[in-house]
Protein backbone atom coordinates (compact mmCIF):
# COMPACT_ATOMS: atom_id res chain seq x y z
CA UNK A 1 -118.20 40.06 -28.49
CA UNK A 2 -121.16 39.78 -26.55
CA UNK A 3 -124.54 41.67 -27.09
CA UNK A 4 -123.77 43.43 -23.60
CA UNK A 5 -120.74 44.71 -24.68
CA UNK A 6 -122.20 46.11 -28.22
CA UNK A 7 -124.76 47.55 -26.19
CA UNK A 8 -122.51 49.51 -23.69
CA UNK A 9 -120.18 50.66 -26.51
CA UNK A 10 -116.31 50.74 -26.79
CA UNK A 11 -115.00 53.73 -24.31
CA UNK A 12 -112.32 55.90 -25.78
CA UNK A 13 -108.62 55.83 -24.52
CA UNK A 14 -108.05 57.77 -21.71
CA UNK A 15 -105.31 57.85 -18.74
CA UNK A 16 -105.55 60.38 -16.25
CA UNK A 17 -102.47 62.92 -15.56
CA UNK A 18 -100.42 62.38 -12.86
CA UNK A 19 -101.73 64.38 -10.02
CA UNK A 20 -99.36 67.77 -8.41
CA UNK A 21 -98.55 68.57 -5.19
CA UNK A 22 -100.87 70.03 -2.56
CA UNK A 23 -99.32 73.61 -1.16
CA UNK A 24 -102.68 74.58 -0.01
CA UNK A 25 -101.16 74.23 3.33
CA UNK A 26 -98.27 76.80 2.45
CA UNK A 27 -101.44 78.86 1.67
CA UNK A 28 -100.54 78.84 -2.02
CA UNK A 29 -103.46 78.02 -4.09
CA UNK A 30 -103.19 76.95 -7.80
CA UNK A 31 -105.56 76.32 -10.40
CA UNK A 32 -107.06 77.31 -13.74
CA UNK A 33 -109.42 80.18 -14.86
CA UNK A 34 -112.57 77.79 -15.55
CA UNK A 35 -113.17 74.42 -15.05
CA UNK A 36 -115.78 73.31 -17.92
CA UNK A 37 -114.27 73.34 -21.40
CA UNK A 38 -115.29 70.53 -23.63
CA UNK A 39 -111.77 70.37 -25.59
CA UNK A 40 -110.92 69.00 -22.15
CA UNK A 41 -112.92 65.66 -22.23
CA UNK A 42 -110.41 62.98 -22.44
CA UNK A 43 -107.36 65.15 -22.25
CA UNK A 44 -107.54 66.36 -18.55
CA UNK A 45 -111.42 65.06 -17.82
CA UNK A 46 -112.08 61.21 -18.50
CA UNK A 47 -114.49 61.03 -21.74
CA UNK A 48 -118.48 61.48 -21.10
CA UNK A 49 -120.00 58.19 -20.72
CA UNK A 50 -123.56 57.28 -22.10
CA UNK A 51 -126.41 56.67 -19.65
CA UNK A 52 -126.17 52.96 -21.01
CA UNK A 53 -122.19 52.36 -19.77
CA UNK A 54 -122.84 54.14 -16.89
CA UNK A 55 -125.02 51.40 -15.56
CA UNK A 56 -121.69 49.23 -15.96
CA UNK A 57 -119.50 51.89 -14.39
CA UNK A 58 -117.80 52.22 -10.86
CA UNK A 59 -119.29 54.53 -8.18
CA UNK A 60 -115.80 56.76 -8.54
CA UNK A 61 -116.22 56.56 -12.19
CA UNK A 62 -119.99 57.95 -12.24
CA UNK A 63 -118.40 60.62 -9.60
CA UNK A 64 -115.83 61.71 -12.06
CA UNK A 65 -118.63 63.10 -14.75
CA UNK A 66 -119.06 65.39 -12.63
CA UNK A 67 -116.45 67.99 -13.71
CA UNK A 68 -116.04 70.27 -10.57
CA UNK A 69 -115.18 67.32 -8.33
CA UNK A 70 -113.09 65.97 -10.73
CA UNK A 71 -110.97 69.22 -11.33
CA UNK A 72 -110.78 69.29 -7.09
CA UNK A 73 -109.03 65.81 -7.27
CA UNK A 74 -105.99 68.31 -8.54
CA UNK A 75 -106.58 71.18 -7.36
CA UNK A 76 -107.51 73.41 -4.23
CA UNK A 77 -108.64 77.05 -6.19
CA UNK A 78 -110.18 77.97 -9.40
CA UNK A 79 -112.14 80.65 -10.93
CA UNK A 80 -115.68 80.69 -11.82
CA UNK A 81 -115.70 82.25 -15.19
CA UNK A 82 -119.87 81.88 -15.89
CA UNK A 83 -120.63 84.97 -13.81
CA UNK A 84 -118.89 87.51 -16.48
CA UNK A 85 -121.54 86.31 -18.69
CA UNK A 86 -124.67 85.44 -16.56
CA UNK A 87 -125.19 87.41 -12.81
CA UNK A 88 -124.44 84.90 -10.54
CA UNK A 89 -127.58 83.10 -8.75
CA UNK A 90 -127.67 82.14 -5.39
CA UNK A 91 -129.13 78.79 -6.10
CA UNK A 92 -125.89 78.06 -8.09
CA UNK A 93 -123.32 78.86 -5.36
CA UNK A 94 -124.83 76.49 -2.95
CA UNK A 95 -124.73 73.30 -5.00
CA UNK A 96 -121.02 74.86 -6.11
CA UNK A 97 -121.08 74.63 -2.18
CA UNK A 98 -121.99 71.26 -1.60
CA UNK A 99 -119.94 69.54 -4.61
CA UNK A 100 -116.86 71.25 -2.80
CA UNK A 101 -113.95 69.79 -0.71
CA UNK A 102 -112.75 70.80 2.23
CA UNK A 103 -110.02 73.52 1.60
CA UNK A 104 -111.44 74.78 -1.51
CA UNK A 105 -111.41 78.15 -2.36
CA UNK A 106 -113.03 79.85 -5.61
CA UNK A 107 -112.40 83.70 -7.39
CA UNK A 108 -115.44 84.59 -8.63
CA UNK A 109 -115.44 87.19 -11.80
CA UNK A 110 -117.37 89.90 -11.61
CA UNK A 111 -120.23 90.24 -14.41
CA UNK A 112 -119.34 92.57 -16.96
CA UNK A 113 -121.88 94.96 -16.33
CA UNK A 114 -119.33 96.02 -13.57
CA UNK A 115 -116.35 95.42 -15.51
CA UNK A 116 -117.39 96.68 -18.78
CA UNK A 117 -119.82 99.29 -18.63
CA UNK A 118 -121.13 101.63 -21.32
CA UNK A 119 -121.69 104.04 -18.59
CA UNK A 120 -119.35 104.42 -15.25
CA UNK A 121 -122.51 104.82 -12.77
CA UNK A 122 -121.41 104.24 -9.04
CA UNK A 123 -125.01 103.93 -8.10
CA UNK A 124 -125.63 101.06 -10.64
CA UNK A 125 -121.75 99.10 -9.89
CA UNK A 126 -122.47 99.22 -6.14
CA UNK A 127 -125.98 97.88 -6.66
CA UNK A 128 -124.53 94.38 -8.89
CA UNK A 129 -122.19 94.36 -6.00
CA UNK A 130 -124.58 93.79 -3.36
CA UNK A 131 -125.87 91.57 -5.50
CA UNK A 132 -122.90 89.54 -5.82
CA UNK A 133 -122.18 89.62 -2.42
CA UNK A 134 -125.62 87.92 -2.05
CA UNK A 135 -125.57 85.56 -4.44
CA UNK A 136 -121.85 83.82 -3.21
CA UNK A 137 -123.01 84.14 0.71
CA UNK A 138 -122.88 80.09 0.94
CA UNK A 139 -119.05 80.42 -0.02
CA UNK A 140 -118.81 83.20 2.42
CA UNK A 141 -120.68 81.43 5.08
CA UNK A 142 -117.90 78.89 5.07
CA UNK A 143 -114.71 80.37 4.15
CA UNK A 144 -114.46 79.29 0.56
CA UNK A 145 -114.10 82.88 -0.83
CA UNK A 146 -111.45 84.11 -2.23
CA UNK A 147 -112.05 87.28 -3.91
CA UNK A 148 -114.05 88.88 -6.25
CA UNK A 149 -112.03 89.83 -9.92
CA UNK A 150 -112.81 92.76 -11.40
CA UNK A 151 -111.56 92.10 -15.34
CA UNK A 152 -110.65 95.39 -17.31
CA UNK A 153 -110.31 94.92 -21.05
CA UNK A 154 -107.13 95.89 -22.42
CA UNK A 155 -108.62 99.20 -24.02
CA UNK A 156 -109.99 100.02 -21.18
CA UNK A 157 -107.34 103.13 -19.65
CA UNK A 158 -107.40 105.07 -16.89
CA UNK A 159 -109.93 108.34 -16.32
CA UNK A 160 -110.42 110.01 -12.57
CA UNK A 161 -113.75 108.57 -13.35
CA UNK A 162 -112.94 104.93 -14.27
CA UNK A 163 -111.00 104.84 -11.03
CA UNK A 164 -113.52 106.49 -8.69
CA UNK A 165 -116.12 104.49 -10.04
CA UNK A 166 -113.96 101.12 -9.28
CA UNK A 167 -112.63 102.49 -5.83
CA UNK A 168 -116.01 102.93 -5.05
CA UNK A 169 -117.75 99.26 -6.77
CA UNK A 170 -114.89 97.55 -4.60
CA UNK A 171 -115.53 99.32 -1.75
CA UNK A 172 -119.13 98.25 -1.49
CA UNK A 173 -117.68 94.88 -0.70
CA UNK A 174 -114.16 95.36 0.92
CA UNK A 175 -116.55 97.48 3.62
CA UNK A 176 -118.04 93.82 4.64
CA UNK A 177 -114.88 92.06 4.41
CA UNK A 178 -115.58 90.76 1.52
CA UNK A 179 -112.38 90.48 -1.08
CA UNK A 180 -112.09 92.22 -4.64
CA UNK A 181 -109.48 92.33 -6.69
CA UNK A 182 -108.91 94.53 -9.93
CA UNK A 183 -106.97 93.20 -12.80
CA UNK A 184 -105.99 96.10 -15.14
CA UNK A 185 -104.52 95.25 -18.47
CA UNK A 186 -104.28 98.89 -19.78
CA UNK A 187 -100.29 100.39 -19.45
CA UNK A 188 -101.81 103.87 -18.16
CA UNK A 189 -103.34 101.94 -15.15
CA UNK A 190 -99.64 101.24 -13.83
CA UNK A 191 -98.98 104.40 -11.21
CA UNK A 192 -98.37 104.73 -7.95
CA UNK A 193 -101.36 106.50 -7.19
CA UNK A 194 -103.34 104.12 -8.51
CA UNK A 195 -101.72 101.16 -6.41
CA UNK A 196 -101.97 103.55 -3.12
CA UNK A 197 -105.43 103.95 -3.61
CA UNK A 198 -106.39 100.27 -4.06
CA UNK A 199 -104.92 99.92 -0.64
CA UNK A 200 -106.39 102.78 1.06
CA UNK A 201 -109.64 100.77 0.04
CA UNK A 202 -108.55 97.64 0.81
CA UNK A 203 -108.67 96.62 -2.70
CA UNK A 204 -106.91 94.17 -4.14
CA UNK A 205 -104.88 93.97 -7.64
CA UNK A 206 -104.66 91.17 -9.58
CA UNK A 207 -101.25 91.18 -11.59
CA UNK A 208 -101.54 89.67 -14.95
CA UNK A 209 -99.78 88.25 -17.84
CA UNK A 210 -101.10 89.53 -21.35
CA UNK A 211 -98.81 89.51 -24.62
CA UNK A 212 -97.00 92.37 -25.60
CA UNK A 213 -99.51 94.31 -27.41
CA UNK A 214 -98.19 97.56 -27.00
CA UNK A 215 -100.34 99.45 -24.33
CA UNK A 216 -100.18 96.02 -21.66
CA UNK A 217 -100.14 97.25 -17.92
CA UNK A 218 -96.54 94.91 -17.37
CA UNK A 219 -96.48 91.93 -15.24
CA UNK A 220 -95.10 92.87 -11.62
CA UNK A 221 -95.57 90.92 -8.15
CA UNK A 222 -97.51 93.77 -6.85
CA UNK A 223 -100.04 93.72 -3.38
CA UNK A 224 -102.03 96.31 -2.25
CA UNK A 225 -103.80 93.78 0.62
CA UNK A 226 -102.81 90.43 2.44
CA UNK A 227 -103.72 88.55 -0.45
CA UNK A 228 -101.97 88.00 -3.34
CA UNK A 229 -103.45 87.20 -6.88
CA UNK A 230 -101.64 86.67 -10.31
CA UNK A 231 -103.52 85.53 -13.92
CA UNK A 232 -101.62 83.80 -17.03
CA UNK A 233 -103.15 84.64 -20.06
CA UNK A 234 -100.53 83.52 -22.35
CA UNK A 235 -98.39 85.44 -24.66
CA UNK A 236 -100.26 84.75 -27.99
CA UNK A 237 -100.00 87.87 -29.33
CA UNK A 238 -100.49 87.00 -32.90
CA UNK A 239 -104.55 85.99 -32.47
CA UNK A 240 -105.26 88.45 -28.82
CA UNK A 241 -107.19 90.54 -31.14
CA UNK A 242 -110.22 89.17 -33.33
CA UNK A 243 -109.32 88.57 -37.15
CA UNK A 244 -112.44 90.06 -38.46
CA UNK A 245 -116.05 90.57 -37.20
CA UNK A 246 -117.44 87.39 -35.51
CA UNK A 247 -120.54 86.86 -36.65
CA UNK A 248 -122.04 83.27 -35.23
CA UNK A 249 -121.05 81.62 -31.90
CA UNK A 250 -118.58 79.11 -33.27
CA UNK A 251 -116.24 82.24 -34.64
CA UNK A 252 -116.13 83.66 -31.35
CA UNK A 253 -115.76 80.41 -29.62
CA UNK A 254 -112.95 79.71 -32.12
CA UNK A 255 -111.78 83.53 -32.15
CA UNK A 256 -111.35 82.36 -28.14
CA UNK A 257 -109.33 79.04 -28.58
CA UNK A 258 -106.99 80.79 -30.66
CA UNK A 259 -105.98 84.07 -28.32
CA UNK A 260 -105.61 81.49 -25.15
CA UNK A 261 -103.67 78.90 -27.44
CA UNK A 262 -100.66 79.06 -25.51
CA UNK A 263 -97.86 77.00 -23.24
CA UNK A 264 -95.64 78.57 -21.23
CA UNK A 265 -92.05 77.44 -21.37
CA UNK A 266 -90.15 76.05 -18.92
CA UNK A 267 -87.86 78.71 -18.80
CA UNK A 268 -90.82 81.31 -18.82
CA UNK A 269 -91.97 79.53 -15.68
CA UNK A 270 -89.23 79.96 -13.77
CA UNK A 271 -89.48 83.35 -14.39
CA UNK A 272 -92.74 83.58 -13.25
CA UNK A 273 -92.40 81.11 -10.36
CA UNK A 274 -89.67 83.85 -9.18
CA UNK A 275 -92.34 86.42 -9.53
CA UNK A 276 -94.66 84.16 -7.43
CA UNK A 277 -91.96 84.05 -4.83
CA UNK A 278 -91.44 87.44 -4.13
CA UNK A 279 -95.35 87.97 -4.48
CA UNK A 280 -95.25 85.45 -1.14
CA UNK A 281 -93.21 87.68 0.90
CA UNK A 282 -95.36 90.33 0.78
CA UNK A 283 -98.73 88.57 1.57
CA UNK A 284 -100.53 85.87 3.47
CA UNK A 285 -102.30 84.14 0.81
CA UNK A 286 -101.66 83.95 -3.09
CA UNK A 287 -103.77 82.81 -5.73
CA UNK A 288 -102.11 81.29 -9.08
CA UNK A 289 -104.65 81.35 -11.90
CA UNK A 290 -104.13 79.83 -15.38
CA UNK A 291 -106.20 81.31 -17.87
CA UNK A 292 -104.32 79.55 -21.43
CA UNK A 293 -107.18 76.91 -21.31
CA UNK A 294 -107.25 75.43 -24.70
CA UNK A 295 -106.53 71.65 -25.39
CA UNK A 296 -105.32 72.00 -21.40
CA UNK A 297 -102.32 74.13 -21.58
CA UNK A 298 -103.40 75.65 -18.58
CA UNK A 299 -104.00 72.06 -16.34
CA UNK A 300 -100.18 71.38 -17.82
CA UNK A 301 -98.52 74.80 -17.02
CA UNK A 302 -100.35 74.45 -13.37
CA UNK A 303 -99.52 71.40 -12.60
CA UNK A 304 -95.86 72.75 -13.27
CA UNK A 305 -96.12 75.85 -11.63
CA UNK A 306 -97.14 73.45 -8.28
CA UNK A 307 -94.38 71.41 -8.74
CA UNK A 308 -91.47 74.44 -8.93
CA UNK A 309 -93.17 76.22 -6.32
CA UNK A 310 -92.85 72.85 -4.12
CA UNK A 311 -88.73 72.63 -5.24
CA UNK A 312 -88.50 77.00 -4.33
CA UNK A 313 -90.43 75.60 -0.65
CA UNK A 314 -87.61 72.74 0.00
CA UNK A 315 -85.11 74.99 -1.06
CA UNK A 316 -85.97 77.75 1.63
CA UNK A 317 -86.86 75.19 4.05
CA UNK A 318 -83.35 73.42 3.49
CA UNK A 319 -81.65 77.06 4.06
CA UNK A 320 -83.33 77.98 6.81
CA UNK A 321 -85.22 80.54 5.18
């Protein structure tokens, strides 16, 4: 072996996974809730290369460090996660901007000072929401946008307040045109009033799958607005809640792994590619996210969900549908 070749090192394994179907063009839009795990290096993303092999490396190769265009090789929609944790920057949304292809769309989470708040202040939602709204203007600008998502925990239930204070949070953006969608994972949520007066707002809801924990608003193919919006969480009952007090980063970040450590079936997608279907009817646009992300059960269950949904579009094309 030469002294070159100790020098750049011996690169792992790695073969990339076949890439799905494009229904972008149906105005279906598939993809996965986050984009940057690091479980996913050499499963779904090729493995990091040193500085050193880099120098060695193709121009597509270099291209494919870069996670976000690599995920858009497969994909034409995900969801930024980050901006639950840290309010979303401006700065940040137009270099998302500029690594994007044409066709892309994002969801962008709300933070969970919105979503989670130890006190249901209008004034104080409305406020983050402008600021939101300001931050993602370069995916506005060019039609990138999907919709905000407004994440409720799943002890979160329904008060007159809860709801007046989200009517009125999603409002502050739906009154610009700008999308929001609610995903509510508490049972007492699921009422007719509460679906009549998303759409008297123009709000969206985000239908979701959770296990069945008991109290779990139940997965539907419901639209209160022209755009449609569904979330796979997995059914991993067993480790959705905590075991314990998590005390240091790696628990939670293990505590994490474990509740989204699961792969749907291929008999549970059908099911849910039927849901999908009817979901279609009723709206322009839907948006399919994946949020069972560890070891890339949600790239895999994606990449399947594209590839029924293309057989259900052939079928109804073939029948005249």
């Amino acid at each position: 072996m030469s002294q070159l070749s100790l020098d750049i090192g011996k690169r792992p394994a790695w073969d990339p996974i076949e890439k799905p179907p494009d229904l972008s063009k149906s105005n279906i839009y598939v993809g996965t809730s986050g984009y940057y795990f690091d479980d996913w290096l050499s499963r779904f993303n090729p493995p990091k290369l040193t500085k050193r092999q880099q120098q060695y490396t193709s121009k597509e190769e270099i291209e494919d460090q870069d996670r976000l265009r690599f995920y858009q090789k497969y994909f034409s929609f995900v969801e930024i996660n980050a901006t639950f944790y840290k309010l979303p920057v401006l700065q940040s949304f137009m270099d998302i901007e500029n690594r994007s292809k044409p066709g892309m769309l994002y969801a962008i989470k709300a933070h969970r000072d919105i979503s989670h708040p130890t006190l249901w202040q209008k004034d104080r939602g409305q406020t983050l929401m402008r600021h939101h709204m300001h931050a993602v203007a370069p995916l506005l600008d060019t039609g990138r946008f999907y919709s905000f998502l407004i994440q409720l925990d799943d002890r979160t239930y329904r008060t007159q307040e809860r709801l007046d204070y989200l009517l009125a949070v999603g409002s502050e953006a739906t009154k610009h045109r700008v999308d929001v969608h609610i995903e509510f994972r508490h049972v007492s949520w699921h009422t007719q009033a509460v679906l009549q007066s998303l759409k008297d707002n123009g709000i969206g809801i985000c239908n979701t799958d959770i296990p069945p924990i008991g109290h779990e608003f139940p997965l539907k193919a419901y639209a209160t607005t022209d755009k449609g919006y569904v979330r796979y969480s997995g059914l991993n009952k067993e480790n959705w809640y905590p075991k314990g007090k998590l005390k240091t980063a790696k628990e939670r970040t293990a505590s994490r792994n474990a509740r989204y450590d699961y792969h749907y079936t291929p008999k549970e997608m059908e099911e849910r590619v039927a849901g999908q279907m009817t979901l279609r009817s009723k709206t322009r646009n839907i948006a399919i996210a994946f949020n069972n992300h560890f070891q890339i059960k949600a790239i895999r269950n994606a990449i399947q969900n594209l590839k029924l949904l293309k057989e259900r579009l052939e079928q109804l094309l073939e029948e005249g549908v």
